[in-house]
Protein backbone atom coordinates (compact mmCIF):
# COMPACT_ATOMS: atom_id res chain seq x y z
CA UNK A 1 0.00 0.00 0.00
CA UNK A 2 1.38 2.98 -0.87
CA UNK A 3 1.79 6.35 1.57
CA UNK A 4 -0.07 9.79 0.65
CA UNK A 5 -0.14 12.40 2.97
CA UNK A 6 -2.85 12.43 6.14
CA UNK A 7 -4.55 15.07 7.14
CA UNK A 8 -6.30 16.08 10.32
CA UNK A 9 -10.28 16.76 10.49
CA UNK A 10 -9.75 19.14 13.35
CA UNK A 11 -13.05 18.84 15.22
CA UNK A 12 -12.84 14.76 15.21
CA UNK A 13 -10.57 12.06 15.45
CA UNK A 14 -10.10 11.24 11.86
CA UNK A 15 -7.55 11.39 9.69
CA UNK A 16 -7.98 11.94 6.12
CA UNK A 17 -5.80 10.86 2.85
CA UNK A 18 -5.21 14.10 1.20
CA UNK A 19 -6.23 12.42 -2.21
CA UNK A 20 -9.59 10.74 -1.25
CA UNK A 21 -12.25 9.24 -4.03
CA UNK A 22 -15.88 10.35 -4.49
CA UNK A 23 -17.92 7.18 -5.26
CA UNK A 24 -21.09 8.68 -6.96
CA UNK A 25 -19.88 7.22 -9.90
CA UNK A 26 -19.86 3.66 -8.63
CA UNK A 27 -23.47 4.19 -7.92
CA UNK A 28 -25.52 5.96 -10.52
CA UNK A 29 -25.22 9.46 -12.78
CA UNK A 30 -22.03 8.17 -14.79
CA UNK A 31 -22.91 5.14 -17.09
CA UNK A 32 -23.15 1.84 -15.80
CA UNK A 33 -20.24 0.53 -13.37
CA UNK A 34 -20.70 -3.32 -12.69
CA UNK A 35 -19.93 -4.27 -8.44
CA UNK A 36 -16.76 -6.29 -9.65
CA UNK A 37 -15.77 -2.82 -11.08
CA UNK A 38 -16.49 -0.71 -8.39
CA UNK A 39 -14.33 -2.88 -5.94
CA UNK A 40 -11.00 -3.00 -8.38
CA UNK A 41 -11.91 1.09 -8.66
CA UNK A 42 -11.87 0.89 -4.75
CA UNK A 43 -8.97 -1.70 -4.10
CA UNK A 44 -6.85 0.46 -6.73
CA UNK A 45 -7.65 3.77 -4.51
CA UNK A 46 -6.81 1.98 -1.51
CA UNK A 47 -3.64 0.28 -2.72
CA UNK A 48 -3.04 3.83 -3.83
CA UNK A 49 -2.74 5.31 -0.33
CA UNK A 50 -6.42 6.51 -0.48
CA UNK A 51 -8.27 6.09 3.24
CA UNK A 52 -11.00 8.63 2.65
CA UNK A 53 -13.82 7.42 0.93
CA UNK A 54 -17.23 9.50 0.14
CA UNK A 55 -20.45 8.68 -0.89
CA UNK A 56 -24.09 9.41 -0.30
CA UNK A 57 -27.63 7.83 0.56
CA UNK A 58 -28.71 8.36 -2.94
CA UNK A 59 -26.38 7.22 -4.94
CA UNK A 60 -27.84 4.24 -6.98
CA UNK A 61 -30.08 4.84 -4.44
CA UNK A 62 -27.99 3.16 -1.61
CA UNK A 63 -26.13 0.76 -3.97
CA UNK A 64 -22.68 2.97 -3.80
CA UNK A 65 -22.91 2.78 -0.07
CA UNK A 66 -23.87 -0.90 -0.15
CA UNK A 67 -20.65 -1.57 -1.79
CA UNK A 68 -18.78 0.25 0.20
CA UNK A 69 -20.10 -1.65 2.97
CA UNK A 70 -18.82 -4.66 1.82
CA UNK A 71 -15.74 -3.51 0.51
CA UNK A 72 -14.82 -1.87 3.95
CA UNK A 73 -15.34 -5.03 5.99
CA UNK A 74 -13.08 -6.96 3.95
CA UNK A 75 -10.93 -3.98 4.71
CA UNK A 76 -11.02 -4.33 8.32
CA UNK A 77 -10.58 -7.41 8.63
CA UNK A 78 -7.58 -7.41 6.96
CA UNK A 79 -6.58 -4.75 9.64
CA UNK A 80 -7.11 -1.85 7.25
CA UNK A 81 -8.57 1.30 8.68
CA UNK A 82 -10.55 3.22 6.32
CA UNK A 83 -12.75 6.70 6.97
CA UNK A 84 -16.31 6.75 4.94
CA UNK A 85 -18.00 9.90 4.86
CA UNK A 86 -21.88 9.59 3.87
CA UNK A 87 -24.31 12.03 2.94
CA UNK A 88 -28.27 12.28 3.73
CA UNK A 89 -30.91 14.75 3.24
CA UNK A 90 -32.00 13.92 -1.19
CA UNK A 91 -34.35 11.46 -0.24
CA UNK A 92 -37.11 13.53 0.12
CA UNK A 93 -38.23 16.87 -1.65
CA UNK A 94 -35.94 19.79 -1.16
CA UNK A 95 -37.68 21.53 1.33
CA UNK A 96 -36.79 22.55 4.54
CA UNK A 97 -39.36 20.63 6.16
CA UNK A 98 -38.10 17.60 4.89
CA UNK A 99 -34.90 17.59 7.34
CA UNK A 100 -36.88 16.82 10.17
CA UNK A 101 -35.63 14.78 13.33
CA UNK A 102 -37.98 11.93 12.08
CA UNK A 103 -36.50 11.95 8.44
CA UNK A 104 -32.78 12.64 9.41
CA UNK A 105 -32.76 9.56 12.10
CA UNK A 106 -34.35 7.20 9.35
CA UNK A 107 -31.59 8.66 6.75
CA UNK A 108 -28.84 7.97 9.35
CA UNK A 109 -29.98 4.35 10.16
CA UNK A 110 -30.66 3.58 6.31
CA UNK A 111 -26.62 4.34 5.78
CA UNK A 112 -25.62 2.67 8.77
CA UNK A 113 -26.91 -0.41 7.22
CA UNK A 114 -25.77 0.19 4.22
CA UNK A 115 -22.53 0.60 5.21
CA UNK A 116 -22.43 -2.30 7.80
CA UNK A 117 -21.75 -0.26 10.55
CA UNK A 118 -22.99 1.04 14.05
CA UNK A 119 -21.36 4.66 13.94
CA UNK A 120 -21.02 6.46 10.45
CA UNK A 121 -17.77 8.11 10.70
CA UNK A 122 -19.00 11.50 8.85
CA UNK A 123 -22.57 12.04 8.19
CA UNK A 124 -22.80 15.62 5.79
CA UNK A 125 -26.08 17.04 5.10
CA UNK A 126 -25.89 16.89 1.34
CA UNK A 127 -26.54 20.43 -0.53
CA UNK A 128 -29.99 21.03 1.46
CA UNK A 129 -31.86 24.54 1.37
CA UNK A 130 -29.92 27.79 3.13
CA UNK A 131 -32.52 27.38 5.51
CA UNK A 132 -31.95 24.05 6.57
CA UNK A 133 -28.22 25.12 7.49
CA UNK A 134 -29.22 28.53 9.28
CA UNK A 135 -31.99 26.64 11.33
CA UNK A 136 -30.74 26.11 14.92
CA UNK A 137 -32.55 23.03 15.02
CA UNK A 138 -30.84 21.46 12.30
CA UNK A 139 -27.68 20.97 14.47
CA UNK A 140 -29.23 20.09 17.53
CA UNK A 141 -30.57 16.80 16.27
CA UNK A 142 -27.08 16.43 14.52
CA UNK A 143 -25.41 16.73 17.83
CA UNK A 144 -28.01 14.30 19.24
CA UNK A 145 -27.10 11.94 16.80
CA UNK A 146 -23.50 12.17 17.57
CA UNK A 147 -24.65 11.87 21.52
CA UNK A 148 -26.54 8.56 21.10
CA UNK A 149 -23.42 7.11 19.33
CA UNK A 150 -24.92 6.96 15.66
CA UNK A 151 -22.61 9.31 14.24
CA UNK A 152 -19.25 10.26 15.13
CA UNK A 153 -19.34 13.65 13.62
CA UNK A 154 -21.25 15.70 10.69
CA UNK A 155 -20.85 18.06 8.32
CA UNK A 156 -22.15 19.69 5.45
CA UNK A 157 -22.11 19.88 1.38
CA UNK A 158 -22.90 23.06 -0.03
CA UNK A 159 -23.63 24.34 -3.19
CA UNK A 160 -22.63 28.23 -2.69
CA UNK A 161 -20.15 30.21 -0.58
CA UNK A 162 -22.34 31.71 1.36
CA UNK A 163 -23.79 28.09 2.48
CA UNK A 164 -20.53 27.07 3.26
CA UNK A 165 -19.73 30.30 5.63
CA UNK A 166 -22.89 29.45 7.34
CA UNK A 167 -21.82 26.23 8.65
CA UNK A 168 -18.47 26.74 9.53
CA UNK A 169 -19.75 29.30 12.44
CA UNK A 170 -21.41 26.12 14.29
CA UNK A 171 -19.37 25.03 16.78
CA UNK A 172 -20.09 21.19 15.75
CA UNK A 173 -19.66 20.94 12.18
CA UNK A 174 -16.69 19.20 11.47
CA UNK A 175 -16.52 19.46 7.44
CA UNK A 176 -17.44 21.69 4.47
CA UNK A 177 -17.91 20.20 1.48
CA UNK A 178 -17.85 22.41 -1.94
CA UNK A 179 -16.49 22.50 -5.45
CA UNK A 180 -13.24 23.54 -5.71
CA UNK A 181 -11.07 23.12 -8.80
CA UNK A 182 -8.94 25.45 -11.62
CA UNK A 183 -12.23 26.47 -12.96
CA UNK A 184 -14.18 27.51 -9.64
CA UNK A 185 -12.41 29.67 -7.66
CA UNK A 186 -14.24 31.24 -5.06
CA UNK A 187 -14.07 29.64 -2.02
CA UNK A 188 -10.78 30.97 -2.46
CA UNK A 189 -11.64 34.21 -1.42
CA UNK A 190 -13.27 33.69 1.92
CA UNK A 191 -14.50 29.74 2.40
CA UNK A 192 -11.11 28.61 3.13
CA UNK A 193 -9.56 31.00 5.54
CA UNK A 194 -12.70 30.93 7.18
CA UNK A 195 -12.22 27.14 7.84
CA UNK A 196 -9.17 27.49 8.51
CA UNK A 197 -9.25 29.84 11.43
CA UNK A 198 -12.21 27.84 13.19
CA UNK A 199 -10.94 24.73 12.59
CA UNK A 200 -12.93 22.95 9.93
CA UNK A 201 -11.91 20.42 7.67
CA UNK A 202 -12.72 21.24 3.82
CA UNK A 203 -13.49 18.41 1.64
CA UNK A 204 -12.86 19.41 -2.04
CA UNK A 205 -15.38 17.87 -5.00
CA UNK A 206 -15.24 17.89 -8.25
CA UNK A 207 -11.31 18.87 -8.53
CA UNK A 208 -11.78 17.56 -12.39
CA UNK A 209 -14.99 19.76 -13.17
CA UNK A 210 -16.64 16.62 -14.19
CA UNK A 211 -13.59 15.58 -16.21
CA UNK A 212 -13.17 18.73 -18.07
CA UNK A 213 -9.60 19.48 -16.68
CA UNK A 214 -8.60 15.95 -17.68
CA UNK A 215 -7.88 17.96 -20.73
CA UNK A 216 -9.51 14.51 -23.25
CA UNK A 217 -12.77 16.07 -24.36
CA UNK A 218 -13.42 17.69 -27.52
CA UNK A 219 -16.42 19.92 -28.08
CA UNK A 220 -18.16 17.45 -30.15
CA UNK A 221 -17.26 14.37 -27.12
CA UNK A 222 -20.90 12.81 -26.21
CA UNK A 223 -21.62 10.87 -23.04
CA UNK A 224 -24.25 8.48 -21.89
CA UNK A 225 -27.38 8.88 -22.08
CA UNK A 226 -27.79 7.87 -17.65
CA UNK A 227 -24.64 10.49 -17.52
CA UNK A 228 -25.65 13.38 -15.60
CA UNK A 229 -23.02 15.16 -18.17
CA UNK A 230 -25.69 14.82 -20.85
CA UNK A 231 -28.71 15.11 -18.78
CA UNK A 232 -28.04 17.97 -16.14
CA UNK A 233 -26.35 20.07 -18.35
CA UNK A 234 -29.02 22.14 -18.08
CA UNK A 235 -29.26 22.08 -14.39
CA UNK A 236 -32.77 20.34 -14.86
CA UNK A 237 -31.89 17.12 -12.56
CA UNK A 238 -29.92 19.42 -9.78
CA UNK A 239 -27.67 22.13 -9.15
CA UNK A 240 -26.04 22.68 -12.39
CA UNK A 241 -22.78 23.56 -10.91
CA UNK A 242 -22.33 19.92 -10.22
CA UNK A 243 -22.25 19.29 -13.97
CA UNK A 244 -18.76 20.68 -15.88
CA UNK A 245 -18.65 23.45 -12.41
CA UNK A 246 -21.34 24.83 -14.16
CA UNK A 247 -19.02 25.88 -16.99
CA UNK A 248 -20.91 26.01 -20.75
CA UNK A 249 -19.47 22.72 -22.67
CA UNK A 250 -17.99 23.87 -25.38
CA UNK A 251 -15.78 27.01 -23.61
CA UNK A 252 -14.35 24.62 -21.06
CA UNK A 253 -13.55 22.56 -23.49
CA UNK A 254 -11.24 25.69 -24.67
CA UNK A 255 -10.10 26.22 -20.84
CA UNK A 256 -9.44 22.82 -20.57
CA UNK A 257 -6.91 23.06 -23.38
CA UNK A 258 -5.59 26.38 -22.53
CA UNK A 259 -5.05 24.81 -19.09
CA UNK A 260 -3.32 21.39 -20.54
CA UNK A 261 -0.70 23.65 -22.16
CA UNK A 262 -0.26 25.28 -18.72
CA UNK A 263 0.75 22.21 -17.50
CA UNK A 264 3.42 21.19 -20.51
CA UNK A 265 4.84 24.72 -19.98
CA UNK A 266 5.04 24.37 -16.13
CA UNK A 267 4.80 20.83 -15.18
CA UNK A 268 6.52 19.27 -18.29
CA UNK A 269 5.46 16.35 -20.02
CA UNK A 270 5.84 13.60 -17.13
CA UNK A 271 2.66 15.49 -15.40
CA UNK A 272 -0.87 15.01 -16.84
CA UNK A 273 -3.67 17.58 -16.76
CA UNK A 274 -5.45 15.54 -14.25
CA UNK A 275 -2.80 15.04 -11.71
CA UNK A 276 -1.72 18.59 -11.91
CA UNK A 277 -5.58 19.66 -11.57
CA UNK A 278 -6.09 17.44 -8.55
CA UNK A 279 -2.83 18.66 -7.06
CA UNK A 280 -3.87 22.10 -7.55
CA UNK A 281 -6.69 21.68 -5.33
CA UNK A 282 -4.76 19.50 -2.75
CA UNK A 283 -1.83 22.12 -2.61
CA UNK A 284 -4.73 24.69 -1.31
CA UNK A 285 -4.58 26.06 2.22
CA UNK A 286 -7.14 24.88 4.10
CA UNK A 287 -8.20 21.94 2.02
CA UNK A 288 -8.14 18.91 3.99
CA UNK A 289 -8.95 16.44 1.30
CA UNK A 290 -9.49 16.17 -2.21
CA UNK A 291 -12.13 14.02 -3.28
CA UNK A 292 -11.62 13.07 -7.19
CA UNK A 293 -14.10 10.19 -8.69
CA UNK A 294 -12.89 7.15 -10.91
CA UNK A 295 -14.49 4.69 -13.29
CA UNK A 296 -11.93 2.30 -13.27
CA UNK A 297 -8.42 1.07 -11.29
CA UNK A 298 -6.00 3.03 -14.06
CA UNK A 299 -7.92 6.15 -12.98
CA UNK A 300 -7.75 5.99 -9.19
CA UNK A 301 -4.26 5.36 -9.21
CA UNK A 302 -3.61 8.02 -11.81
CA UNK A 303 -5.63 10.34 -9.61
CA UNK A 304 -3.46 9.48 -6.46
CA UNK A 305 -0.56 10.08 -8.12
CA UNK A 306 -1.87 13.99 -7.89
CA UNK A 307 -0.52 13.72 -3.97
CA UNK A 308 2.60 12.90 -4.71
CA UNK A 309 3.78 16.09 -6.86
CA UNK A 310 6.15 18.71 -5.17
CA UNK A 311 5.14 22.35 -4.87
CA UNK A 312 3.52 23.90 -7.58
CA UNK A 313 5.28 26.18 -9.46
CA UNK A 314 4.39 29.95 -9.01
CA UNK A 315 3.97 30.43 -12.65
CA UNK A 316 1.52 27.92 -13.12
CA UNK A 317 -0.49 29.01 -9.72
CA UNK A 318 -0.21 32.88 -11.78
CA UNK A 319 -1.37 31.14 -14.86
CA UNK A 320 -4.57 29.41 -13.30
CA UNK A 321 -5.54 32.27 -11.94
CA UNK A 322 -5.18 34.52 -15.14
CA UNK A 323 -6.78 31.35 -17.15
CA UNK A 324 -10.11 32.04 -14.70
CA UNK A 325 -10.16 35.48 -14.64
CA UNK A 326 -9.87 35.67 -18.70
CA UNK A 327 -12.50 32.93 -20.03
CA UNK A 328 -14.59 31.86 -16.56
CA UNK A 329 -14.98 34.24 -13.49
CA UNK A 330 -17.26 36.86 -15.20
CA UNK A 331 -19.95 33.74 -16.02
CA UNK A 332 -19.33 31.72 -12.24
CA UNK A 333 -17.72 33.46 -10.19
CA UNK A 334 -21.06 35.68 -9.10
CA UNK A 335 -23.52 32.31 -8.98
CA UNK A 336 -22.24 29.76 -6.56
C-alpha cells in the first residue's frame, strides 16, 4: 500500500488521505459501473494510499454505499482502517421541512446499514436549502445523533459560498464540502480562511470539473445517455454547478486546453492535466482532502498520483488564476 499524505479533520478524530475518491460514480449518474468494477476502482484507490472514501444515501439509491459496505469489511478485517463519509438529506423533496428529526434519524440508520456499521464516521447534510443550514434546530438533532453514538461527527455539502460560511460558524460541524477546482475559484476568497481559522476540515469535489480538466474532451465528445453530463447540463436534474462546475461545454472545453498547455509549460510532459488539476486543489490552504471520482483502477491510481507532486510552481499558480479570470470568473464566479 502505498503512503499519501494524512490530514487532520480538526473537530474529530479522523484522519484523512489528502487524495480521497468520491464514489457517486460507482453508484448511478455516470454510465453503468458493474460491483466487480467498483471494488478494483476501490482496491486500486486503496492500494493507492487513499483512506478517505465518500459517498451518499442516494447514490444508486444506496447501492454505492452498499458496496462500500462490503468492501470496507473486507478492509477491516484485513486490519485496514478506512474513513467513509456519507451524505443524507436527497431522499425527500428539497424543502426545509423535509430535514426533520424523524427523516434525518431514518436517513442515518438507512446508511448505517448500508454501510455495515454502528457509527457512520461523517454524516454531511448533502446540498440542502440555506434554511436548513441557518436553522438552529438542524444541528441540535445532529449533535443528538453524535450523543446517542450513531454518528461520530457531521458536516455539510454546499452548493454556494455563502452556504458554506454558514456552517463553519457552528461550533459542531466538522466538514465543508464544496467544489473547488482550476475552474471555480471562489471559495478561495473567503470559504477557506474561514475554515481554517475555526478549525474545519474542507473536503474538495469535483477537482476535475466533471472531467473537463482531464484535458480529453473535444467539443463534439458525447456521453451516456444515464450520464448526468448529458442530462443535467441544463441544471434540470440538480444544481447545475455539479455538472462541468457549471461551466458552458464547449468554452471549457477551450479552458481545458488552454489549461493542458499550462501544465506542458510548467509541469513538463511527465505530469498530466489531471494530476496537476487534482494537485492544484490538494496544494490549497485549508483543504483537507481532495475528493476526485474514478471509473476504473487506471484512474484511481492516476488520480493518487496527484498527492505525490512537489510544490507547484508559481507560474503555473499565476497562470490558473489569469486562465479564470480571462474565459470563466465573469460567467461563475457571481452564482455559486
Amino acid at each position: 500500500m502505498a503512503d499519501l499524505e494524512r490530514r487532520p479533520l480538526p473537530r474529530t478524530r479522523l484522519h484523512a488521505s489528502a487524495i480521497g475518491l468520491g464514489t457517486w460514480q460507482l453508484g448511478a449518474d455516470w454510465g453503468e459501473v458493474s460491483e466487480d468494477d467498483a471494488r478494483g476502482v476501490l482496491q486500486a484507490a486503496v492500494d493507492a494510499g487513499v483512506t478517505f472514501l465518500d459517498t451518499a444515501d442516494v447514490y444508486g439509491d444506496g447501492r454505492s454505499e452498499q458496496i462500500i459496505g462490503r468492501f470496507l469489511a473486507d478492509q477491516r478485517a484485513a486490519g485496514h482502517e478506512l474513513v467513509v463519509a456519507t451524505k443524507a438529506g436527497r431522499r425527500a423533496p428539497q424543502v426545509p421541512e423535509s430535514y426533520s428529526e424523524a427523516n434525518l434519524r431514518a436517513w442515518v440508520e438507512r446508511s448505517r446499514r448500508n454501510l455495515g456499521v454502528e457509527t457512520l464516521d461523517l454524516v454531511q447534510l448533502h446540498c440542502p436549502p440555506s434554511q436548513v443550514i441557518d436553522d438552529d434546530v438542524t444541528w441540535m438533532t445532529l449533535d443528538r445523533l453524535v450523543e446517542e453514538g450513531l454518528v461520530g461527527a457531521y458536516g455539510v455539502s454546499v452548493e454556494t459560498c455563502d452556504q458554506a460560511l454558514s456552517a463553519i460558524g457552528r461550533p459542531g460541524c466538522a466538514s465543508v464540502q464544496i467544489i473547488l477546482n482550476a475552474f471555480r475559484l471562489k471559495p478561495l476568497d473567503d470559504v477557506l480562511p474561514a475554515a481554517r481559522e475555526a478549525g474545519v476540515a474542507v473536503i474538495a469535489r469535483v477537482p476535475l470539473a466533471s472531467g473537463l480538466l482531464s484535458g480529453r474532451y473535444a467539443a463534439d465528445t458525447t456521453f451516456a445517455p444515464d450520464d448526468h453530463r448529458t442530462f443535467n447540463r441544463d441544471g434540470s436534474a440538480f444544481d447545475v454547478g455539479e455538472t462541468f462546475s457549471g461551466v458552458d461545454f464547449a468554452t471549457g472545453v477551450a479552458a481545458a486546453q488552454e489549461f493542458s498547455a499550462l501544465v506542458r509549460e510548467h509541469l513538463g510532459e511527465g505530469v498530466t492535466p489531471a494530476q496537476a488539476a487534482i494537485a492544484w486543489v490538494a496544494q490549497q490552504p485549508g483543504v483537507t482532502t481532495v475528493i476526485p471520482g474514478a471509473r476504473n483502477p487506471e484512474q484511481a491510481r492516476a488520480n493518487a498520483s496527484g498527492g505525490g507532486l512537489g510544490p507547484l510552481p508559481e507560474a503555473f499558480l499565476d497562470g490558473v488564476r489569469a486562465l479564470y479570470d480571462r474565459r470563466l470568473r465573469a460567467a461563475i464566479h457571481p452564482r455559486w
